[in-house]
Structures are given as structure tokens and as C-alpha cells.
C-alpha atoms as a PDB file:
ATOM      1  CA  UNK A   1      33.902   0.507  27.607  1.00  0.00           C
ATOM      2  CA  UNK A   2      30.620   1.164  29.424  1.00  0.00           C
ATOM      3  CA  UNK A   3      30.779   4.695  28.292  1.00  0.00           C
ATOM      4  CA  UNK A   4      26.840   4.708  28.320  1.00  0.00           C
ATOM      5  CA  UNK A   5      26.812   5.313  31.542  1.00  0.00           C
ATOM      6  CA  UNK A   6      28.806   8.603  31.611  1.00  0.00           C
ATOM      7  CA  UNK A   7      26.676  11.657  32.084  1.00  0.00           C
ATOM      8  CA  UNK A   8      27.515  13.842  29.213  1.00  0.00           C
ATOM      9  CA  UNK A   9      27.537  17.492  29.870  1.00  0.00           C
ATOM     10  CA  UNK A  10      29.389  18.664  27.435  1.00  0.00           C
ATOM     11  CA  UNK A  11      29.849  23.199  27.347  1.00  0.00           C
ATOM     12  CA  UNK A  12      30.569  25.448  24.626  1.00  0.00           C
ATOM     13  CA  UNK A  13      32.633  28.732  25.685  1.00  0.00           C
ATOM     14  CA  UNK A  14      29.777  30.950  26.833  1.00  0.00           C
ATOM     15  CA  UNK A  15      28.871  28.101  29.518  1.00  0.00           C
ATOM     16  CA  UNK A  16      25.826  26.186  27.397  1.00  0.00           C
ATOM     17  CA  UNK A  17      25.316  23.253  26.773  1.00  0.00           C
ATOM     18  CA  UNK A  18      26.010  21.281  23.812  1.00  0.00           C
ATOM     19  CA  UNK A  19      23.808  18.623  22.391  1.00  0.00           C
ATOM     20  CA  UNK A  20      25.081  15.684  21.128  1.00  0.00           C
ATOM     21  CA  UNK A  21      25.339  15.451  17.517  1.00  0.00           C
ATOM     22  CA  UNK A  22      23.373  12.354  17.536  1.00  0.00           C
ATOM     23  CA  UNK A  23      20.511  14.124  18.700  1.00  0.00           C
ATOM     24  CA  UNK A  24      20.503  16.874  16.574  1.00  0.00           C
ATOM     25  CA  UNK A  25      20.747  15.164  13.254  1.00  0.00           C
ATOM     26  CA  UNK A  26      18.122  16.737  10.844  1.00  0.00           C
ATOM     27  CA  UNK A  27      15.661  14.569   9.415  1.00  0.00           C
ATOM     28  CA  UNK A  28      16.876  13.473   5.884  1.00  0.00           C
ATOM     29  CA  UNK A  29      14.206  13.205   3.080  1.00  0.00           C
ATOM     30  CA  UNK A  30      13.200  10.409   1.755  1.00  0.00           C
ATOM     31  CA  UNK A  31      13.966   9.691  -1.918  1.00  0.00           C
ATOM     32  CA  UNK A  32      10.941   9.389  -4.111  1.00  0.00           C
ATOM     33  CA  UNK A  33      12.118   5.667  -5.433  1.00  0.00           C
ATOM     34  CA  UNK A  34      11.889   4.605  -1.978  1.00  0.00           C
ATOM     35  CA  UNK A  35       8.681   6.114  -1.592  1.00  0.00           C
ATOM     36  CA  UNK A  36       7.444   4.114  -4.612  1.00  0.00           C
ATOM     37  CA  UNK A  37       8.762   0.951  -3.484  1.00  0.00           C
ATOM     38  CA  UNK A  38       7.284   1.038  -0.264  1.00  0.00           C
ATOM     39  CA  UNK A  39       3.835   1.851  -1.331  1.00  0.00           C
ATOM     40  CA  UNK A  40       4.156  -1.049  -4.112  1.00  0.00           C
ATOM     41  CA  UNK A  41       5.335  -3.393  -1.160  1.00  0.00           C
ATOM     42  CA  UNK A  42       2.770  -2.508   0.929  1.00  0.00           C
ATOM     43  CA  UNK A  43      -0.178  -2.446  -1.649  1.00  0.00           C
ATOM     44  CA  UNK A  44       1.066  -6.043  -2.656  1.00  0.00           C
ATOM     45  CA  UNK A  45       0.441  -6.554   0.888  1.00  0.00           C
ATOM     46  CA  UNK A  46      -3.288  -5.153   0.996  1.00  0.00           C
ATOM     47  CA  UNK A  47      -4.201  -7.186  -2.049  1.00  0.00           C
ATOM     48  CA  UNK A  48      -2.871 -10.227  -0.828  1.00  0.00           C
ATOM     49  CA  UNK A  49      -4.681 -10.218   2.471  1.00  0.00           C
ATOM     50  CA  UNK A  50      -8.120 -11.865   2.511  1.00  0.00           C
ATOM     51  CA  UNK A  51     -10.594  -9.643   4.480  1.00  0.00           C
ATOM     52  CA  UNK A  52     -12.321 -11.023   7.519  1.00  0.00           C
ATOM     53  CA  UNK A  53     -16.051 -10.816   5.468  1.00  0.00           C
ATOM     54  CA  UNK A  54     -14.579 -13.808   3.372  1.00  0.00           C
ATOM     55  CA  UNK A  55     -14.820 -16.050   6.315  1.00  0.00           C
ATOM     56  CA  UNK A  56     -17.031 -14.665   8.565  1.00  0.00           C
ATOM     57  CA  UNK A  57     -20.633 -13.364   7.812  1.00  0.00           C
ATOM     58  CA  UNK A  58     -20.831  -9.401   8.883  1.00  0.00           C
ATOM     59  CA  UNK A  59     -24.533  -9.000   7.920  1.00  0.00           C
ATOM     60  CA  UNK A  60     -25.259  -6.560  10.706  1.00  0.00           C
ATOM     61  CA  UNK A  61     -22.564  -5.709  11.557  1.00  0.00           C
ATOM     62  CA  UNK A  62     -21.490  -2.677   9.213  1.00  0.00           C
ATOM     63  CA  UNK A  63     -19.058  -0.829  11.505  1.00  0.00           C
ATOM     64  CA  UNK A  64     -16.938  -3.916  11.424  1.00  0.00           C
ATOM     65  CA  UNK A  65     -17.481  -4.819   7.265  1.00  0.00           C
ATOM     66  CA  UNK A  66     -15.678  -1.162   7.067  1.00  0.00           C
ATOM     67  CA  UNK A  67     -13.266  -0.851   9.541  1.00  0.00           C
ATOM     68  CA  UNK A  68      -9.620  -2.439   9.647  1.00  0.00           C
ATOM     69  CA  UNK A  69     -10.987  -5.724  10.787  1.00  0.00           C
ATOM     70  CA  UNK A  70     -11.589  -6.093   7.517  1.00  0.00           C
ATOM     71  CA  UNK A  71      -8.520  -5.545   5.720  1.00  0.00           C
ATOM     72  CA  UNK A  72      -7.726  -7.082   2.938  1.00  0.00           C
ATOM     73  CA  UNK A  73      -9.446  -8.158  -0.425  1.00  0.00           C
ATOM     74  CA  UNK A  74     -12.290 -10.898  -0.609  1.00  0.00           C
ATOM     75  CA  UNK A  75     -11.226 -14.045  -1.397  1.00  0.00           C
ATOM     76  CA  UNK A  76     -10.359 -14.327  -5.416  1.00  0.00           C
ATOM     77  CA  UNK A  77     -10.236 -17.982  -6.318  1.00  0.00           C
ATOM     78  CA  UNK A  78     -13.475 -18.760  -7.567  1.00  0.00           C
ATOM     79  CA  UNK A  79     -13.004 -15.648  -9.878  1.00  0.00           C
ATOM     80  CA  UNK A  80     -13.686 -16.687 -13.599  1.00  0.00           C
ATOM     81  CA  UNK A  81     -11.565 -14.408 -15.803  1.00  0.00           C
ATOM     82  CA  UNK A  82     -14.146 -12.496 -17.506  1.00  0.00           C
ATOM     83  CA  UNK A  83     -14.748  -9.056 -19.128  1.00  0.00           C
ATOM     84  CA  UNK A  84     -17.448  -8.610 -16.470  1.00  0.00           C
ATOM     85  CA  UNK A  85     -15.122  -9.728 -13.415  1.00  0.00           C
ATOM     86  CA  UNK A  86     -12.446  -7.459 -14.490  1.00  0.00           C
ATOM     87  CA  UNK A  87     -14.875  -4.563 -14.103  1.00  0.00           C
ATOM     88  CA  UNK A  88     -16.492  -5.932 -10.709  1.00  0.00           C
ATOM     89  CA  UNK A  89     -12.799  -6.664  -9.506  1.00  0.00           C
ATOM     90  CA  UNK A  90     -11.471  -3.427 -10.761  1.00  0.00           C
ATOM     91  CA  UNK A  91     -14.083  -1.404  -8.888  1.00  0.00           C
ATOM     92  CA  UNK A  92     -13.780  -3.764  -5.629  1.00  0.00           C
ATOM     93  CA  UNK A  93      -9.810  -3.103  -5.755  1.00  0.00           C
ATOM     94  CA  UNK A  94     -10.699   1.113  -6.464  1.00  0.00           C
ATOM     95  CA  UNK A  95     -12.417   1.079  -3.311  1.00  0.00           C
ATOM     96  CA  UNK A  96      -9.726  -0.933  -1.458  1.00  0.00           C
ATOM     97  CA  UNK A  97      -7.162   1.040  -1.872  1.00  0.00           C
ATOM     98  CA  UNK A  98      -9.007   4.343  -1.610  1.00  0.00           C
ATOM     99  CA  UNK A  99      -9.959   3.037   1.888  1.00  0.00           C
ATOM    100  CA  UNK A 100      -6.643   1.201   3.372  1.00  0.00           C
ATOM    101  CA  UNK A 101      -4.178   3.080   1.636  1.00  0.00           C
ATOM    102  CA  UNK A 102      -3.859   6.413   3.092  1.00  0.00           C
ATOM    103  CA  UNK A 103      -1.071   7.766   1.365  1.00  0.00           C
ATOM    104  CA  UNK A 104      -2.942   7.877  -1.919  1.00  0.00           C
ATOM    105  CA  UNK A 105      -4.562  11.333  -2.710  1.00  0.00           C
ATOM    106  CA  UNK A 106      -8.500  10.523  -2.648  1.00  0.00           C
ATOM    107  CA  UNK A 107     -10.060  10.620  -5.909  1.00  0.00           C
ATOM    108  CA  UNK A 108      -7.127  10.214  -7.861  1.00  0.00           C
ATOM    109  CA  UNK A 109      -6.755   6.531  -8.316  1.00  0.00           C
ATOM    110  CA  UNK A 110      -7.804   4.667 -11.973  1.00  0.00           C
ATOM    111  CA  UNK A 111      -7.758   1.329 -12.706  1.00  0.00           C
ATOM    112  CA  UNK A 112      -8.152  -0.151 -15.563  1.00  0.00           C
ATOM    113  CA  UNK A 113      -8.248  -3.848 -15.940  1.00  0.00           C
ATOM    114  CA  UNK A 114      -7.877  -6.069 -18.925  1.00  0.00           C
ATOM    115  CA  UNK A 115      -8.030 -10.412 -19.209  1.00  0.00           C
ATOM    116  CA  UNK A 116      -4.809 -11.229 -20.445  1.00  0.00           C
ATOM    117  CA  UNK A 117      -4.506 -13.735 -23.600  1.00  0.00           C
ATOM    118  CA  UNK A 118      -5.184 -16.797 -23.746  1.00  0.00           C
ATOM    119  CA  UNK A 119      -1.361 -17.822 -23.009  1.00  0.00           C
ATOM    120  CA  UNK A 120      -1.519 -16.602 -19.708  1.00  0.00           C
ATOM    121  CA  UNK A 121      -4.079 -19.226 -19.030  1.00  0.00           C
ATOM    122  CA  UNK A 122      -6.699 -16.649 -17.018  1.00  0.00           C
ATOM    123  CA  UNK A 123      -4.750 -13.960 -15.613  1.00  0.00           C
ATOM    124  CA  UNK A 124      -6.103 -10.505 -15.304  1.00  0.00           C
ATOM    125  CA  UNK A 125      -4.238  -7.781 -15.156  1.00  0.00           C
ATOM    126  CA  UNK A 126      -4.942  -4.563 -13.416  1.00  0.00           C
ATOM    127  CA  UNK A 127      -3.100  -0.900 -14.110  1.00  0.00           C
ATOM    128  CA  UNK A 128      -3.348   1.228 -11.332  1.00  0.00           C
ATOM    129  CA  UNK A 129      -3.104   4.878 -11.414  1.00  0.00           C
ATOM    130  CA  UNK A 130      -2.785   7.463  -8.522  1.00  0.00           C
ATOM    131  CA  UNK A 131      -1.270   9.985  -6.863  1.00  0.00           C
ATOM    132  CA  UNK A 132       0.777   9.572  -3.811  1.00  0.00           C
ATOM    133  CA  UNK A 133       0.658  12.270  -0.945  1.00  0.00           C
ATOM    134  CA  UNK A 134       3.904  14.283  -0.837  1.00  0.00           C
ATOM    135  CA  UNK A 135       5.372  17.677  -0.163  1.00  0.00           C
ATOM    136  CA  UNK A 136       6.178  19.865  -1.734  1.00  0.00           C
ATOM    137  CA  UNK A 137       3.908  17.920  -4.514  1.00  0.00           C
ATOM    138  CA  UNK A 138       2.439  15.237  -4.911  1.00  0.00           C
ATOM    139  CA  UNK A 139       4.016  11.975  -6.380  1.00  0.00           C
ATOM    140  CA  UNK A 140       2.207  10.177  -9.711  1.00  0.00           C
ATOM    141  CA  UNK A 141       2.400   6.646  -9.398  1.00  0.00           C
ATOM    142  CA  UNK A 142       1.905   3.875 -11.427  1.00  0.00           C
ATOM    143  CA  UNK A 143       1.468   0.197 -10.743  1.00  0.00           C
ATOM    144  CA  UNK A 144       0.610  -3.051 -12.659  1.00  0.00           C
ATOM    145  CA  UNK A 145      -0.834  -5.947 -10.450  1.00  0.00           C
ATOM    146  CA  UNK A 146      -1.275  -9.342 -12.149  1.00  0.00           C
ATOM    147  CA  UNK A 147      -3.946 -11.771 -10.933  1.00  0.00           C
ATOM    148  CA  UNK A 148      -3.622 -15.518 -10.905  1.00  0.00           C
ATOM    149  CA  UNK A 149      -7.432 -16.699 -11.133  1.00  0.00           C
ATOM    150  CA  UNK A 150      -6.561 -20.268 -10.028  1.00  0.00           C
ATOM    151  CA  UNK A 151      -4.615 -19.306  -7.075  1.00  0.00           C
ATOM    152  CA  UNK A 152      -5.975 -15.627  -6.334  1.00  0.00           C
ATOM    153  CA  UNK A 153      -2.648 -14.358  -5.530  1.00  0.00           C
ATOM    154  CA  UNK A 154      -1.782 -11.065  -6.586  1.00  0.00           C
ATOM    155  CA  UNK A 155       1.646  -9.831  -7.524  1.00  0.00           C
ATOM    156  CA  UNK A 156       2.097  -6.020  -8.135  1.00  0.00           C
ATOM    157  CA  UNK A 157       4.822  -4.051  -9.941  1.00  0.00           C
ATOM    158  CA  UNK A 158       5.864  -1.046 -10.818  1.00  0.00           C
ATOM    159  CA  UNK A 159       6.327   0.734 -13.828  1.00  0.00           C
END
């Protein structure tokens, strides 16, 4: 109909102009479930992503060993389910998140691991607690992320 290319100058009574209601629309918030399902997409993402350091060395070169070129998680299949790895692993996710995840209140995230039994052939199993960033308040959150040892991919839900 190539009604794009009509100027629109639309006036109200006392000669102003009118924006188009398209334009105007107010911002609509954004439902908390969403808000939860995005951060559990995108932290599945996070701890699914090998960081650069797994593949290249970065002695000396600090800047870059903390920086988004090194997003990700180092490389998990030579992990050996253990009560000791689940505490490394649980620490080494901590600081993960609490540095690529910005929408998580700092200081508030937990995580407490645990080796599942021995039916689950070697999986660990992480619970992660946190706060997410909101207004008025902020949003608790709650997340399990299961860890296949032989394969090192994570899968996180939510709770």
C-alpha cells in the first residue's frame, strides 16, 4: 500500500502534533518468570562455554585470564567426582558467575555442591543460590545445575 512513505503529521485541535501511538507505547514490565528463565538460559550458557585459559596458556597475561576473553568455565572432563572436586568446582563456578553474570547482586550467591549416588554414575550436582538485581526489590533465585563428569556438560534448572 506503500503507506510508509506518507509523511504523517497528524494535529490535535489546538494545532499540535500528535505522536503516533506506536511511538508512545510505555515500556511494559517484565514478568519475574521470564526474568528467571532468562537468567537460567543464559547461566546454562556461561557454564557450558569453555574459557579461552583451557586452550591457550595466559601465564602473563592477567588482564586477558580476567576479562571476557575468557568466558566461560575451564574445561570439566578430566574432573573425577570427588568430595574435594565438588568444593574446588563449587568455588571455581562462585567466582564465575559473580564475574560474568551481572545481574546477580554481588555477594549474594551460595553454592553448595554434593556427588550424586552411585546410580548417577559420577554426576555432581550443584545448588545455586542468589539474588537477582530488580526494582523495586530484588528477585531470590534458585537454580540446580547437574554435571556430567564424563562429558563435562552442564545442564541447569530451576527450582
Amino acid at each position: 500500500m506503500r503507506d510508509a512513505a506518507k509523511p504523517i503529521d497528524t494535529r490535535n485541535d489546538a494545532g499540535e502534533r500528535v505522536i503516533a501511538g506506536r511511538r508512545t507505547s510505555p515500556r511494559s514490565a517484565v514478568a519475574e518468570t521470564v526474568l528467571r528463565s532468562e537468567l537460567g538460559e543464559d547461566l546454562a550458557s556461561l557454564l557450558n562455554t569453555v574459557e579461552l585459559g583451557a586452550a591457550e596458556n595466559l601465564d602473563g597475561c592477567e588482564a586477558v585470564a580476567a576479562s571476557i576473553l575468557n568466558f566461560g568455565v575451564p574445561d570439566m572432563t578430566a574432573i573425577v567426582a570427588s568430595p574435594e572436586a565438588v568444593r574446588r568446582l563449587a568455588h571455581l563456578l562462585k567466582q564465575r558467575l559473580e564475574l560474568y553474570e551481572c545481574r546477580l547482586v554481588p555477594g549474594t550467591v551460595t553454592i553448595a555442591g554434593e556427588a550424586l549416588d552411585d546410580s548417577a554414575s559420577g554426576q555432581l550436582r550443584f545448588h545455586i543460590n542468589a539474588e537477582m538485581v530488580s526494582t523495586p526489590t530484588d528477585i531470590p533465585v534458585e537454580f540446580v545445575a547437574d554435571v556430567e563428569v564424563e562429558s563435562g556438560k552442564i545442564r541447569v534448572f530451576k527450582l
